[in-house]
N, C-alpha and C. Protein backbone atom coordinates (compact mmCIF):
# COMPACT_ATOMS: atom_id res chain seq x y z
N UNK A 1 164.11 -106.47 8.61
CA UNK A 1 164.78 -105.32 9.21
C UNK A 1 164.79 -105.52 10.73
N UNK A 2 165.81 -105.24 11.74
CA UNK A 2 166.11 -105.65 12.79
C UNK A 2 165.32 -104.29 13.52
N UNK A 3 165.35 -104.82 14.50
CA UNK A 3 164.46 -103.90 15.66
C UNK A 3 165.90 -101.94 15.85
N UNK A 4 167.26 -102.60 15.39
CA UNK A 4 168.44 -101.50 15.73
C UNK A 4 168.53 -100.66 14.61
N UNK A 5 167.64 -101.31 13.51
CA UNK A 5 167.94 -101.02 11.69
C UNK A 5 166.61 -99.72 11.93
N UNK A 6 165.57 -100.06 12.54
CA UNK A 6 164.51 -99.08 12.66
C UNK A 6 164.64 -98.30 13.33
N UNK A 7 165.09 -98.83 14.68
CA UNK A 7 165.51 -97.50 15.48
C UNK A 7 166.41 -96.56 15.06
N UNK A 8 167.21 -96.43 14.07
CA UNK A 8 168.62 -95.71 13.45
C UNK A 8 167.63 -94.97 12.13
N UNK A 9 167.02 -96.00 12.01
CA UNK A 9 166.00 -95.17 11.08
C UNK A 9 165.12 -94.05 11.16
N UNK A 10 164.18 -94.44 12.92
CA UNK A 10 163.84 -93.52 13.14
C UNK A 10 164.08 -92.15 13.76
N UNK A 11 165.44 -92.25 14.36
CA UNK A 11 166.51 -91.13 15.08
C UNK A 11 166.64 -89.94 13.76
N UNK A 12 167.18 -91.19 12.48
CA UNK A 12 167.24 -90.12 11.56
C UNK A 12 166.00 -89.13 10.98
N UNK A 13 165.29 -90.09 10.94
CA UNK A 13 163.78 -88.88 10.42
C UNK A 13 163.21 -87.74 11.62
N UNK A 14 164.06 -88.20 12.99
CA UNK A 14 163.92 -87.17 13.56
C UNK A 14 164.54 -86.23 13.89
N UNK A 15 165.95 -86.67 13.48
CA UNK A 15 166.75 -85.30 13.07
C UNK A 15 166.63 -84.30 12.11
N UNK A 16 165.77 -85.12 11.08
CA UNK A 16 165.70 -84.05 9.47
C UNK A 16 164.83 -83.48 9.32
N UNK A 17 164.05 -84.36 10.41
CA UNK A 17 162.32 -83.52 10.32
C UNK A 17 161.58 -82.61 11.64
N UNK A 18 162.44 -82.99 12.87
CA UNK A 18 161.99 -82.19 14.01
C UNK A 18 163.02 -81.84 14.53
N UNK A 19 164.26 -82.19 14.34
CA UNK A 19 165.17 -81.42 14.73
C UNK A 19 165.82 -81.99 16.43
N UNK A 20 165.52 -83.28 16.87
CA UNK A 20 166.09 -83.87 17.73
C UNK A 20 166.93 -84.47 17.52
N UNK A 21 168.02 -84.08 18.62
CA UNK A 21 169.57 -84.03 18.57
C UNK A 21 170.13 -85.27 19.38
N UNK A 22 169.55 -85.70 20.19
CA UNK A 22 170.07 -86.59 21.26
C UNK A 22 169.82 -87.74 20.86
N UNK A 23 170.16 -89.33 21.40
CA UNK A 23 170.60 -90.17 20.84
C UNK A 23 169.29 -90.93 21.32
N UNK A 24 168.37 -91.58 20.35
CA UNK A 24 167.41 -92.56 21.11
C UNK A 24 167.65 -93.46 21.63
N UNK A 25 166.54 -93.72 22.42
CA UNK A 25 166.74 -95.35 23.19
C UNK A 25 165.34 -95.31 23.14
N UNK A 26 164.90 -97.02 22.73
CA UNK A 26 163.85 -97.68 23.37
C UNK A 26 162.97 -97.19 24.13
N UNK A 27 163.88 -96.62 25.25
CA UNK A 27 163.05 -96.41 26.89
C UNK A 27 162.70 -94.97 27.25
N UNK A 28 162.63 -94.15 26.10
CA UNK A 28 162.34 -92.73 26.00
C UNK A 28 160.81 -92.28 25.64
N UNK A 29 160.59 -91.60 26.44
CA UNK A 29 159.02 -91.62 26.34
C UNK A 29 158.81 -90.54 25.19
N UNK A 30 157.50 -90.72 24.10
CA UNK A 30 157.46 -89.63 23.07
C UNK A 30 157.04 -87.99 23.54
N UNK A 31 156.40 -88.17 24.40
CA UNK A 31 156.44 -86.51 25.07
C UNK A 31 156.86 -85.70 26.24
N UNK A 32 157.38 -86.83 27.02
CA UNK A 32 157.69 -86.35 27.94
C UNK A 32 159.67 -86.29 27.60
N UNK A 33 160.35 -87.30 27.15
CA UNK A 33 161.64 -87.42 26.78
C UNK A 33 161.83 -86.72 25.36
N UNK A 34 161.10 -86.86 24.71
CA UNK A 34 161.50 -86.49 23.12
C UNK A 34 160.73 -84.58 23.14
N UNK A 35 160.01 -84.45 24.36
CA UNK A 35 159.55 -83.19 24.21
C UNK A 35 158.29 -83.07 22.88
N UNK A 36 157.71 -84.06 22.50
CA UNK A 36 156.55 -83.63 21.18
C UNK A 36 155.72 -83.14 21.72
N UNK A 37 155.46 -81.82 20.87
CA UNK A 37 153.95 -81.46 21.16
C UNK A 37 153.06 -82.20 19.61
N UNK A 38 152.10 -81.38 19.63
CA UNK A 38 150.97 -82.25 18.56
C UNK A 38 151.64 -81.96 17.24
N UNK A 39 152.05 -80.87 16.77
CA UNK A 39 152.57 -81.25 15.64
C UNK A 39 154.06 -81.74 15.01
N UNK A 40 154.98 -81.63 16.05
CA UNK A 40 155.71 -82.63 16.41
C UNK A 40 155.58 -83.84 16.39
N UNK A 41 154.63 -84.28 16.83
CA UNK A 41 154.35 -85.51 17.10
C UNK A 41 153.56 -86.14 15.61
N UNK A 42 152.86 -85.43 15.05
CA UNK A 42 152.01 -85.53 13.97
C UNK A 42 153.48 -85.65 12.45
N UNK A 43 154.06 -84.83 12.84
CA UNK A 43 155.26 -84.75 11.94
C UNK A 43 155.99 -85.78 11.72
N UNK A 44 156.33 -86.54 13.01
CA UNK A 44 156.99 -87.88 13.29
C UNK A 44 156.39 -88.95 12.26
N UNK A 45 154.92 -89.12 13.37
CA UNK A 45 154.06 -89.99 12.50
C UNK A 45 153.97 -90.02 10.89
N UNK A 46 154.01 -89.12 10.60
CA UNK A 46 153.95 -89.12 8.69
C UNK A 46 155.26 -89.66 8.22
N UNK A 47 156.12 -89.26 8.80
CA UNK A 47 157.25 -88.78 8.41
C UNK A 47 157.90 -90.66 8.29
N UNK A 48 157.75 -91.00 9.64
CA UNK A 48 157.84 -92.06 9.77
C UNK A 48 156.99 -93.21 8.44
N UNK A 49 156.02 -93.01 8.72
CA UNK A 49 155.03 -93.50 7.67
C UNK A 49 155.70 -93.62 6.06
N UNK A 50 156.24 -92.36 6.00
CA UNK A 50 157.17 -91.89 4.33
C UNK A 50 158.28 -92.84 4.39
N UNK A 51 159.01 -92.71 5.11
CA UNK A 51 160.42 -93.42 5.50
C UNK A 51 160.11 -95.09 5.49
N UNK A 52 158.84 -95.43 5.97
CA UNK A 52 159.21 -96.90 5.98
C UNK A 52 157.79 -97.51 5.11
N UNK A 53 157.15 -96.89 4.25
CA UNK A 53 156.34 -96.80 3.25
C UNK A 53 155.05 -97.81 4.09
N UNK A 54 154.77 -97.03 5.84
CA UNK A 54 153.54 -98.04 5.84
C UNK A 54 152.65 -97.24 6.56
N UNK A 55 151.55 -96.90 6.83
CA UNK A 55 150.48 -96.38 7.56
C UNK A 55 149.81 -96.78 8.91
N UNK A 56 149.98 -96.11 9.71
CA UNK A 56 150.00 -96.25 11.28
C UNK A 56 147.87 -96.59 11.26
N UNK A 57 147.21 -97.79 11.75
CA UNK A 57 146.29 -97.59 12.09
C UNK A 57 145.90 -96.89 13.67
N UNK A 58 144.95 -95.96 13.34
CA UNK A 58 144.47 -94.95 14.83
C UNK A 58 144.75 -95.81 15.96
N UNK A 59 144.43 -96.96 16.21
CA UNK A 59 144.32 -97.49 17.21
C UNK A 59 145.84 -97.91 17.77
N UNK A 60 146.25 -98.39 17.08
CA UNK A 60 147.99 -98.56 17.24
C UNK A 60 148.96 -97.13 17.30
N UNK A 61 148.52 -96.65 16.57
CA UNK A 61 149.33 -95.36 16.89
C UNK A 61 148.80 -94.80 18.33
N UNK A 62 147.80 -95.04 18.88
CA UNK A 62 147.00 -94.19 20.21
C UNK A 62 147.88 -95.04 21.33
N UNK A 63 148.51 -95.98 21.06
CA UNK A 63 149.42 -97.13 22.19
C UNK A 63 150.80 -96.69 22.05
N UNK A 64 151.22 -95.53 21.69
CA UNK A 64 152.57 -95.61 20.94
C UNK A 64 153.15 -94.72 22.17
N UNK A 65 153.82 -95.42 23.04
CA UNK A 65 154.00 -94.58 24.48
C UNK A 65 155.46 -94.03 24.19
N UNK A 66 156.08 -94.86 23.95
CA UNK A 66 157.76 -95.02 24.12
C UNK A 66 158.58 -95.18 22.57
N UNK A 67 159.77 -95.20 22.53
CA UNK A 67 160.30 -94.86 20.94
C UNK A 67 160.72 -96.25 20.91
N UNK A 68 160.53 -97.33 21.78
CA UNK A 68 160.11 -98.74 21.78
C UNK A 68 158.94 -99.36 21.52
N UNK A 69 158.16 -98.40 21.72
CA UNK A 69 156.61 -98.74 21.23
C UNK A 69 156.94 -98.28 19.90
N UNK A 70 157.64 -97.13 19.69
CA UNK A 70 157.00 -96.96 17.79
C UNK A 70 157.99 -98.18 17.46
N UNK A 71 158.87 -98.74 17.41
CA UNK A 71 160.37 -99.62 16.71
C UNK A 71 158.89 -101.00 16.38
N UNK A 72 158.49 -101.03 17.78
CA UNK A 72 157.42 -102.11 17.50
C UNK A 72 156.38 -102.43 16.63
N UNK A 73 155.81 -100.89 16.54
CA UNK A 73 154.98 -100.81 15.70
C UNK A 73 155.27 -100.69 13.88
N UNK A 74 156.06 -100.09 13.77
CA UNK A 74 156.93 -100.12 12.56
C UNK A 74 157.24 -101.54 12.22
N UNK A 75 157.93 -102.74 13.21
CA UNK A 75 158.12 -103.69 12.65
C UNK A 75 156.78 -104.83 12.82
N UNK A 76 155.85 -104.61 13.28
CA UNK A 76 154.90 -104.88 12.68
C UNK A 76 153.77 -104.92 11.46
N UNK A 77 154.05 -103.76 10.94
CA UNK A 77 153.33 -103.56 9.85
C UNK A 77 154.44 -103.44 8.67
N UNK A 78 155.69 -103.86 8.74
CA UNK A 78 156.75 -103.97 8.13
C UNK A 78 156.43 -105.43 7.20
N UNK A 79 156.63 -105.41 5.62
CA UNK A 79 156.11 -106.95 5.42
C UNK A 79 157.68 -107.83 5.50
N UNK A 80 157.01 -109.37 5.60
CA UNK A 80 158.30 -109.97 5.75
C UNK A 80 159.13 -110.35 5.12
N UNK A 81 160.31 -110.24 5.26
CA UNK A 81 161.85 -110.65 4.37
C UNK A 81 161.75 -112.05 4.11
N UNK A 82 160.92 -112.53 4.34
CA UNK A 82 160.27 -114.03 3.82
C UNK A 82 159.84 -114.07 1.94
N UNK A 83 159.14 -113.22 2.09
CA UNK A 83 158.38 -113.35 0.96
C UNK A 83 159.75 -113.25 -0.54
């Protein structure tokens, strides 16, 4: 899955699930641009988690600055189209 396939992915789970309207980019910060408060933000995280069937470890999710940081993190724990 391409880094544009996740990001489209994740725009959508945040339209259905928090209700953000505007168009992501990469370079958008998660609380200060996307406006999350904690359960907002907590909502994402699951939500996200459901959508791409993988589980955020604490420590990686605590680095997750930008909606370029989550695309990253998602395609990291994403397994590979190799197998």
């Amino acid at each position: 899955m391409t880094s544009e396939e996740i990001l489209a992915a994740i725009e959508e789970v945040a339209r259905l699930h928090i209700g953000f309207t505007a168009t992501l980019r990469p370079e958008m910060r998660m609380v200060e641009d996307l406006e999350l408060d904690s359960l907002k933000a907590m909502t994402l995280a699951v939500e996200v988690e459901n959508r791409f069937r993988i589980c955020f470890d604490p420590a990686l999710e605590a680095k997750i600055e930008t909606v370029g940081d989550l695309v990253s993190a998602v395609a990291q724990l994403l397994p590979d189209d190799d197998d």
